[in-house]
N, C-alpha and C. Protein backbone atom coordinates (compact mmCIF):
# COMPACT_ATOMS: atom_id res chain seq x y z
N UNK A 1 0.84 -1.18 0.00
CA UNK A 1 0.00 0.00 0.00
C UNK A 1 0.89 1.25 0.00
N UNK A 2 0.88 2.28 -0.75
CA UNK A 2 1.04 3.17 -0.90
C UNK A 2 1.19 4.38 0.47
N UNK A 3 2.34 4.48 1.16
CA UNK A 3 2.15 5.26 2.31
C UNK A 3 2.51 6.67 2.31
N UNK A 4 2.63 7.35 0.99
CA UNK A 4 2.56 8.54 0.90
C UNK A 4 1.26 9.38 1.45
N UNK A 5 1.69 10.51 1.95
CA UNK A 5 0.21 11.51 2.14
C UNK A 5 -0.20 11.98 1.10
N UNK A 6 -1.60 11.64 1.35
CA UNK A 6 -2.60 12.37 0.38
C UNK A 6 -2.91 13.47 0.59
N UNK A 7 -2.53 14.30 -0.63
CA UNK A 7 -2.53 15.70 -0.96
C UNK A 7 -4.02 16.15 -1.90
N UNK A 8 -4.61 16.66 -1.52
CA UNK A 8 -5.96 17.24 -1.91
C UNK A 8 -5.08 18.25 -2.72
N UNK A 9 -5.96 17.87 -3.88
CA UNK A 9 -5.55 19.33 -4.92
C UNK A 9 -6.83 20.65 -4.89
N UNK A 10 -6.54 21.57 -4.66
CA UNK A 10 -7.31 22.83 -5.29
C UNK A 10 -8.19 22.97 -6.13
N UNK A 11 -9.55 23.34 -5.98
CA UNK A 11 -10.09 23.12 -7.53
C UNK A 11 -10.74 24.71 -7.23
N UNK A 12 -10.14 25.37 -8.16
CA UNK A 12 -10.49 26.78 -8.59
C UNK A 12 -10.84 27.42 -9.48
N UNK A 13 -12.66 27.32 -9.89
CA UNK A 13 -12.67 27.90 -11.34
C UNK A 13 -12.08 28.85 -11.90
N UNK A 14 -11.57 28.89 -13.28
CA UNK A 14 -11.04 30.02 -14.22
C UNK A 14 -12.15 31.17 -14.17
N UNK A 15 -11.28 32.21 -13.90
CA UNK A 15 -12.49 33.81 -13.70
C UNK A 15 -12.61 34.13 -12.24
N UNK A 16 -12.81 33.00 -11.69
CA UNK A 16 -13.37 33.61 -10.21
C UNK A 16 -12.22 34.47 -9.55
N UNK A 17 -13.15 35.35 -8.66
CA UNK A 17 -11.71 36.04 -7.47
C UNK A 17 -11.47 35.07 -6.86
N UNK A 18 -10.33 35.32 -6.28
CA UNK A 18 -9.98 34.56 -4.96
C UNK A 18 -10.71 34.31 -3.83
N UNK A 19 -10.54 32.82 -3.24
CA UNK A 19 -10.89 32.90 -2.24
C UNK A 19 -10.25 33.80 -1.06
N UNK A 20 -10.66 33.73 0.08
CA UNK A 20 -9.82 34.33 1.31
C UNK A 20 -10.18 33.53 2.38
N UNK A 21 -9.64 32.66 3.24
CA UNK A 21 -9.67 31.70 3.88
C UNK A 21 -10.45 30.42 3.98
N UNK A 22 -10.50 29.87 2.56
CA UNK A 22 -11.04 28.40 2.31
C UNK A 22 -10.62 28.44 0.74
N UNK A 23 -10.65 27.26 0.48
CA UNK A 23 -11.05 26.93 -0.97
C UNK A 23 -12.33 26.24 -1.50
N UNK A 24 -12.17 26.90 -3.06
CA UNK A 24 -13.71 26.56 -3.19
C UNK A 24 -13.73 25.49 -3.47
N UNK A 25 -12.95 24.33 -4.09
CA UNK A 25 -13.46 22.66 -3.55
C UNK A 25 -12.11 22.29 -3.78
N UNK A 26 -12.07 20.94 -3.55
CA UNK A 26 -10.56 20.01 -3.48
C UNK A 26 -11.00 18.70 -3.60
N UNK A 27 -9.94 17.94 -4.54
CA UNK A 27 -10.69 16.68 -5.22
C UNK A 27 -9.11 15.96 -4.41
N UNK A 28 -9.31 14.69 -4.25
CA UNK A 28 -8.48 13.83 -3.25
C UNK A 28 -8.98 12.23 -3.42
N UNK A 29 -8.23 11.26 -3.17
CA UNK A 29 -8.25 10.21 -3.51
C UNK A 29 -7.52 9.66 -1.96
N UNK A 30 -8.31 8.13 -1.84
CA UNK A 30 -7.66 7.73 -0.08
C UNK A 30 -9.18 7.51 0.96
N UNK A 31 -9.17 7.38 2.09
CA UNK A 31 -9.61 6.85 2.76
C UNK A 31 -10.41 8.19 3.32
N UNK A 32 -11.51 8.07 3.65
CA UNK A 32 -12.33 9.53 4.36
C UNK A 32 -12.63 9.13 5.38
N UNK A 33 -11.88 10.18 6.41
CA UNK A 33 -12.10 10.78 8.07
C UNK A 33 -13.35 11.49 7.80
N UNK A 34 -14.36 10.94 8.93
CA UNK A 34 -15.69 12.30 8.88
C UNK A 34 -15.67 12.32 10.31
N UNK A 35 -15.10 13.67 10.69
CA UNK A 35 -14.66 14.25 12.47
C UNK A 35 -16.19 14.95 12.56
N UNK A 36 -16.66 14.07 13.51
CA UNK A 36 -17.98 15.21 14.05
C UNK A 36 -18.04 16.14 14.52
N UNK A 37 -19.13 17.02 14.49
CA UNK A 37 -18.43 18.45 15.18
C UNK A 37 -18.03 18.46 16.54
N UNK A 38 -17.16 19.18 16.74
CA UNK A 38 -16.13 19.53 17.96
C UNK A 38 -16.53 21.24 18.44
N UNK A 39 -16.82 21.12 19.45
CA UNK A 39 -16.73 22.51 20.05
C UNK A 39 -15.67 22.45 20.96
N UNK A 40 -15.92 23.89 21.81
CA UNK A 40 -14.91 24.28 22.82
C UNK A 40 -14.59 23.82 23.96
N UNK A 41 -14.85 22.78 24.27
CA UNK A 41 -14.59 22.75 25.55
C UNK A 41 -13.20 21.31 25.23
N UNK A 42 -12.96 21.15 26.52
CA UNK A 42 -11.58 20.31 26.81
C UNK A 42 -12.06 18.91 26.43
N UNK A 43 -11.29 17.94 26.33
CA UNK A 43 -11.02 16.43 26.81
C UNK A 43 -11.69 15.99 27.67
N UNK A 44 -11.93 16.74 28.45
CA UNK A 44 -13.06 16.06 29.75
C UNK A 44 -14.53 17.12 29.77
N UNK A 45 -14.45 17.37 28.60
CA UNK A 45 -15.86 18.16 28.25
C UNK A 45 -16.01 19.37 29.33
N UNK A 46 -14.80 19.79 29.48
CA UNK A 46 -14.86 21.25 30.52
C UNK A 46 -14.89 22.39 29.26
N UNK A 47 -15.75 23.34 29.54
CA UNK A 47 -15.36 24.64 29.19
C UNK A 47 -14.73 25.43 29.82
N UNK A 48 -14.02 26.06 29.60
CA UNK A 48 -12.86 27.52 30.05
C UNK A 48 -13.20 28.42 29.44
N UNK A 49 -13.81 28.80 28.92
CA UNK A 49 -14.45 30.19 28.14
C UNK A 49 -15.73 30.51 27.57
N UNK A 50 -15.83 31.36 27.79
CA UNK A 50 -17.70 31.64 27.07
C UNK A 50 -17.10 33.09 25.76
N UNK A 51 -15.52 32.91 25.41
CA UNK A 51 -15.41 33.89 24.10
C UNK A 51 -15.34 33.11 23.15
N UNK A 52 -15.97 33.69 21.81
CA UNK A 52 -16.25 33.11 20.84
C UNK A 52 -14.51 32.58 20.07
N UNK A 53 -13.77 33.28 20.27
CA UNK A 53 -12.54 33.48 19.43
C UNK A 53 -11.83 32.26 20.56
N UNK A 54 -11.82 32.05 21.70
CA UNK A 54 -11.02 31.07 22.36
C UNK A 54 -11.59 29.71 22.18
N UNK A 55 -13.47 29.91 21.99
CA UNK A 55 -14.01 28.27 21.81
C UNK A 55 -13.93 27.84 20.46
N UNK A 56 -13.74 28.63 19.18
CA UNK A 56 -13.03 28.65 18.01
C UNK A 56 -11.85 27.49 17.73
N UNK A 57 -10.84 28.31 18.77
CA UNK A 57 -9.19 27.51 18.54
C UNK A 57 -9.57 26.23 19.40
N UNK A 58 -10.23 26.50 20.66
CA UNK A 58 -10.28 24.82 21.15
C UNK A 58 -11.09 23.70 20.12
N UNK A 59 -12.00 24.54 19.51
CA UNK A 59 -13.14 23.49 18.95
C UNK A 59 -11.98 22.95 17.46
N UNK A 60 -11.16 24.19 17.28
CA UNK A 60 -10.04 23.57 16.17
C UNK A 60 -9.42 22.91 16.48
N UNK A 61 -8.83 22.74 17.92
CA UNK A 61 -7.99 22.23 18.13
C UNK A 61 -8.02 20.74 18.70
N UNK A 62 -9.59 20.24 19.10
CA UNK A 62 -10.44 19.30 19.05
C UNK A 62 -10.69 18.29 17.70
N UNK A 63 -10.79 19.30 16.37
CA UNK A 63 -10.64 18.44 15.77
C UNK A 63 -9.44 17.93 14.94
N UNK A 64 -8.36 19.23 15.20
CA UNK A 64 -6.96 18.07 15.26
C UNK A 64 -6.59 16.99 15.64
N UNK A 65 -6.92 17.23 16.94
CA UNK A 65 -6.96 15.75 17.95
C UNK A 65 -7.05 14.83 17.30
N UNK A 66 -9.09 14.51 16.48
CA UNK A 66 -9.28 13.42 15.99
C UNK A 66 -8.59 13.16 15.14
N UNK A 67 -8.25 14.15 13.58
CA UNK A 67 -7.41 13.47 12.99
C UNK A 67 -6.04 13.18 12.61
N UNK A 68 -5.30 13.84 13.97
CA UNK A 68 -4.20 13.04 14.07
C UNK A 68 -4.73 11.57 14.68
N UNK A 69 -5.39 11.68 15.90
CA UNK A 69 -5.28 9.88 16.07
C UNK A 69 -5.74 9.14 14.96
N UNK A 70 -6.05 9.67 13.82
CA UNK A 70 -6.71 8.73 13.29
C UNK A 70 -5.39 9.03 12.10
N UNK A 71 -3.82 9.48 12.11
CA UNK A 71 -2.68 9.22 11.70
C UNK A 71 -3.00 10.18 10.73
N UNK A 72 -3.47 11.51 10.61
CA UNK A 72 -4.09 12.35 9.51
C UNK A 72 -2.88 13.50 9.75
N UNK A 73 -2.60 14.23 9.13
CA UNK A 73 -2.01 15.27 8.69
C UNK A 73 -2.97 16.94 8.25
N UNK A 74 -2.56 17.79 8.91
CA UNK A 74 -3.32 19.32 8.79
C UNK A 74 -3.26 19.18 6.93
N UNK A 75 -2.62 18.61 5.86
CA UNK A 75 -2.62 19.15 4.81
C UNK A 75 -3.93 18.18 3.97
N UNK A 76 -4.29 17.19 5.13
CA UNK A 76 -5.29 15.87 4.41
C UNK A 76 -7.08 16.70 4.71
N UNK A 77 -6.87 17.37 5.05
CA UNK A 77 -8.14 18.09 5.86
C UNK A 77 -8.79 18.76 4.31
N UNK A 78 -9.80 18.60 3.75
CA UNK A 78 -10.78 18.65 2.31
C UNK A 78 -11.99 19.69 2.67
N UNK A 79 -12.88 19.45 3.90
CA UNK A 79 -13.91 20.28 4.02
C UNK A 79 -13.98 20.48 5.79
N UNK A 80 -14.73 21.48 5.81
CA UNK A 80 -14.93 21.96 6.94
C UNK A 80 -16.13 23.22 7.22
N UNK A 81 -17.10 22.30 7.91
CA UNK A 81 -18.39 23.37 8.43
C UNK A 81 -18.50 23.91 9.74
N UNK A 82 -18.25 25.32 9.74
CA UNK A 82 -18.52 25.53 11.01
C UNK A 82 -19.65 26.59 11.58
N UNK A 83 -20.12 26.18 12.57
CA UNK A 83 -21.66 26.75 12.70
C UNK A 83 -21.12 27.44 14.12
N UNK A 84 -22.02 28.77 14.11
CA UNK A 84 -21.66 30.05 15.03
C UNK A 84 -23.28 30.29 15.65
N UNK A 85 -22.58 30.64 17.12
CA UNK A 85 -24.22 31.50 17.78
C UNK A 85 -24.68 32.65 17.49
N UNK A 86 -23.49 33.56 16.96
CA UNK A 86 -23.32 34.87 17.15
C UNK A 86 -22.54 35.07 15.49
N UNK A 87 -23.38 35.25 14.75
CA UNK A 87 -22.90 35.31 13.40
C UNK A 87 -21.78 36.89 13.34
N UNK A 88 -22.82 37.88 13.78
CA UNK A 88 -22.28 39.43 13.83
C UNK A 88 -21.28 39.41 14.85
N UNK A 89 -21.13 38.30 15.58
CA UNK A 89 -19.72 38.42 16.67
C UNK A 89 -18.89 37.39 15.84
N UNK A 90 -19.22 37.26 14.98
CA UNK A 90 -18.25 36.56 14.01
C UNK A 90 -17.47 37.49 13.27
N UNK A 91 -18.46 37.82 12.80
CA UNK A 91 -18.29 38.93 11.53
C UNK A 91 -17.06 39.86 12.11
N UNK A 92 -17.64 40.62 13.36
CA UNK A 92 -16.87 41.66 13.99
C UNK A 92 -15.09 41.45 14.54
N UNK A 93 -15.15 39.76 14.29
CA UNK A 93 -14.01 39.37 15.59
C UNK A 93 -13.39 38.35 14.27
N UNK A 94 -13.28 38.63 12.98
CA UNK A 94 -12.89 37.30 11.90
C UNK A 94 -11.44 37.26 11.67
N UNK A 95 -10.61 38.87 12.07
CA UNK A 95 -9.80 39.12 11.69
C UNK A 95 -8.89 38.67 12.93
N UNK A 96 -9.31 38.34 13.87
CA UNK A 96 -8.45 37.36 15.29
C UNK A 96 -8.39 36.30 15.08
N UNK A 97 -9.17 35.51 14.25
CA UNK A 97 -9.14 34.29 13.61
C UNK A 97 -7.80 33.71 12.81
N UNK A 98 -7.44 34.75 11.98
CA UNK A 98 -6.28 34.63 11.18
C UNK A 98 -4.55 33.90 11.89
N UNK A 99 -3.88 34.67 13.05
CA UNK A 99 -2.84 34.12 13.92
C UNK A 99 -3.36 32.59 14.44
N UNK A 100 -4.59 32.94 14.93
CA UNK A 100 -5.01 31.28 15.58
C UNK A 100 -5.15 30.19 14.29
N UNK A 101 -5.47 30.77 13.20
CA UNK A 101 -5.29 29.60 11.93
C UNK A 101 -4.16 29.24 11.27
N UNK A 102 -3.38 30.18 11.70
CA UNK A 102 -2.28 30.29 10.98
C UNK A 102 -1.20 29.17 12.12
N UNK A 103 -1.61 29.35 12.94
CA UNK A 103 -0.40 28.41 14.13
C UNK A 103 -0.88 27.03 13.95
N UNK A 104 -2.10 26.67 13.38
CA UNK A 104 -2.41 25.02 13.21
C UNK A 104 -2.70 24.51 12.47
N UNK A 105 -2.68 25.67 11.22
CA UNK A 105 -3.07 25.21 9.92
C UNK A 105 -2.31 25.74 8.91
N UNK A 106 -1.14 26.40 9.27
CA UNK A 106 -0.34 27.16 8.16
C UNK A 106 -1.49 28.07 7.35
N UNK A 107 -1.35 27.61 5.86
CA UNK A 107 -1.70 28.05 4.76
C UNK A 107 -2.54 27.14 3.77
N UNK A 108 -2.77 26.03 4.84
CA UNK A 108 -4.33 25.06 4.11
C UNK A 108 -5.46 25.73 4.72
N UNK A 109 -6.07 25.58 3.95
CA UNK A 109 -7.50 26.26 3.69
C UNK A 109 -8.74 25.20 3.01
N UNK A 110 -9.35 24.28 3.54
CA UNK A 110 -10.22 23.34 2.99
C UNK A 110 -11.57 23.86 2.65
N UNK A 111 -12.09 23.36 2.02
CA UNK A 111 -13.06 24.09 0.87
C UNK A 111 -14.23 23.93 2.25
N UNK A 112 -14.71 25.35 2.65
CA UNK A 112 -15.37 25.92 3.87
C UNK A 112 -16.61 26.24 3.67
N UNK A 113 -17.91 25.91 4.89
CA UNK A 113 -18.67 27.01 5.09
C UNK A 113 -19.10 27.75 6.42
N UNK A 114 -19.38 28.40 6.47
CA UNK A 114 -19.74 29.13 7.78
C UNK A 114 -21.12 29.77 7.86
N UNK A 115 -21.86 28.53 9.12
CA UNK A 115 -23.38 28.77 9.18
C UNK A 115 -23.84 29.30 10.30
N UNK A 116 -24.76 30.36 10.39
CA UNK A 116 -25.38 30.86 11.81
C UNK A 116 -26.30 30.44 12.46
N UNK A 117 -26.20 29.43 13.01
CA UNK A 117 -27.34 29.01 14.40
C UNK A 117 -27.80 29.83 15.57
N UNK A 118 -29.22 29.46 15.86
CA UNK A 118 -29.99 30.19 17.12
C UNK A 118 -29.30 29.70 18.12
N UNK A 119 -28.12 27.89 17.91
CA UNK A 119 -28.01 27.73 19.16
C UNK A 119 -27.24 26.25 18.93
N UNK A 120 -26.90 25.62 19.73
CA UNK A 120 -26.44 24.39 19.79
C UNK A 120 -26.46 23.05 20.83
N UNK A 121 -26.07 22.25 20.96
CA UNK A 121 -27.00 20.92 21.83
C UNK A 121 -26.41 21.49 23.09
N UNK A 122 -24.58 21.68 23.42
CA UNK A 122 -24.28 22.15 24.42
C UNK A 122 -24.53 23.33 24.72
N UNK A 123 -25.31 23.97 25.94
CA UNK A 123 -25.95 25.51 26.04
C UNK A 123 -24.60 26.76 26.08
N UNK A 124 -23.39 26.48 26.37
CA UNK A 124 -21.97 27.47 26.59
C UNK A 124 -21.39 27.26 25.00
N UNK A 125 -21.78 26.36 24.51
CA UNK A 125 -20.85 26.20 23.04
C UNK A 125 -21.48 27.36 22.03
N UNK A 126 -20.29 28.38 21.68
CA UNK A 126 -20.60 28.97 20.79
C UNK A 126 -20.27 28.72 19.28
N UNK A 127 -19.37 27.90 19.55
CA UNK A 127 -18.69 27.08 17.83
C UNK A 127 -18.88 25.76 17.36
N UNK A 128 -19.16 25.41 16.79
CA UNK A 128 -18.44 23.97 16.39
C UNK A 128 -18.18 23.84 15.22
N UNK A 129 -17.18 22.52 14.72
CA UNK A 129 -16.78 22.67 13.89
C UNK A 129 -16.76 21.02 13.33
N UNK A 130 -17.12 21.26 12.33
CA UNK A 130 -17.53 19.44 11.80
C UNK A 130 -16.46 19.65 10.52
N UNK A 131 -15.52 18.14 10.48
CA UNK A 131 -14.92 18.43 9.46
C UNK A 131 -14.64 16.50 8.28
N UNK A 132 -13.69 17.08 7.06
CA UNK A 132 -13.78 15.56 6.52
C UNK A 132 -12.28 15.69 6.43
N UNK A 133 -11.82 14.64 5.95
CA UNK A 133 -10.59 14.66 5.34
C UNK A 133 -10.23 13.31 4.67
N UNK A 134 -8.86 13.37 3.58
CA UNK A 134 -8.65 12.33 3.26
C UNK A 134 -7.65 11.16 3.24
N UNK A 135 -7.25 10.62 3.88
CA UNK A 135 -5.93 9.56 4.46
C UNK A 135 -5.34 8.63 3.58
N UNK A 136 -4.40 8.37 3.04
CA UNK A 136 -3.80 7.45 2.03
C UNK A 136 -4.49 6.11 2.65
């Protein structure tokens, strides 16, 4: 078997502008991780914060977790949905986002959306983040 990492290629129609923090799709070949959504709180389901921008990096950093154990790599990561309480405290706070993406994700960007909910199953979770990816 083939133990190289699988590299998702870019798929960017001709004409369009650029994206700015996602791509608009990525075609990949290999085995599919589907990480359920992850919010903010810890390993032992503690929260430490009720800010949107800190339950963000944990809920990211949650679903690193899964797919490293599951032997995955930040560059195998294809899609990613993440649903907000506070869309306009999104909006307002997007540009703090950038350093915290940048320390765990470099410069991959998986083909994204970002949805606004009234709310979510845990009542303190303001993020979560559901993602796929693809594993040799």
């Amino acid at each position: 078997m083939d133990k190289t990492p699988s590299t998702p290629q870019v798929i960017h129609p001709k004409g369009w502008s650029p994206t700015v923090g996602y791509s608009a799709g990525m075609i990949a070949e290999g085995r599919q991780l589907f990480i359920a959504g992850q919010i903010g709180w810890d390993a032992q389901q503690v929260f430490h914060s009720d800010d949107l921008i800190e339950q963000f990096a944990r809920a990211l950093d949650n679903v690193l977790a899964v797919l490293h154990e599951a032997g995955g790599e930040v560059h195998q990561l294809t899609e990613m949905t993440v649903f907000v309480t506070d869309l306009e405290g999104y909006r307002q706070r997007y540009r703090e986002l950038g350093p915290l993406w940048k320390t765990r994700l470099g410069r991959h960007y998986p083909a994204m959306a970002l949805i606004g909910v009234s709310g979510l199953v845990e009542e303190r979770a303001l993020v979560e983040i559901q993602a796929r990816a693809v594993l040799p």
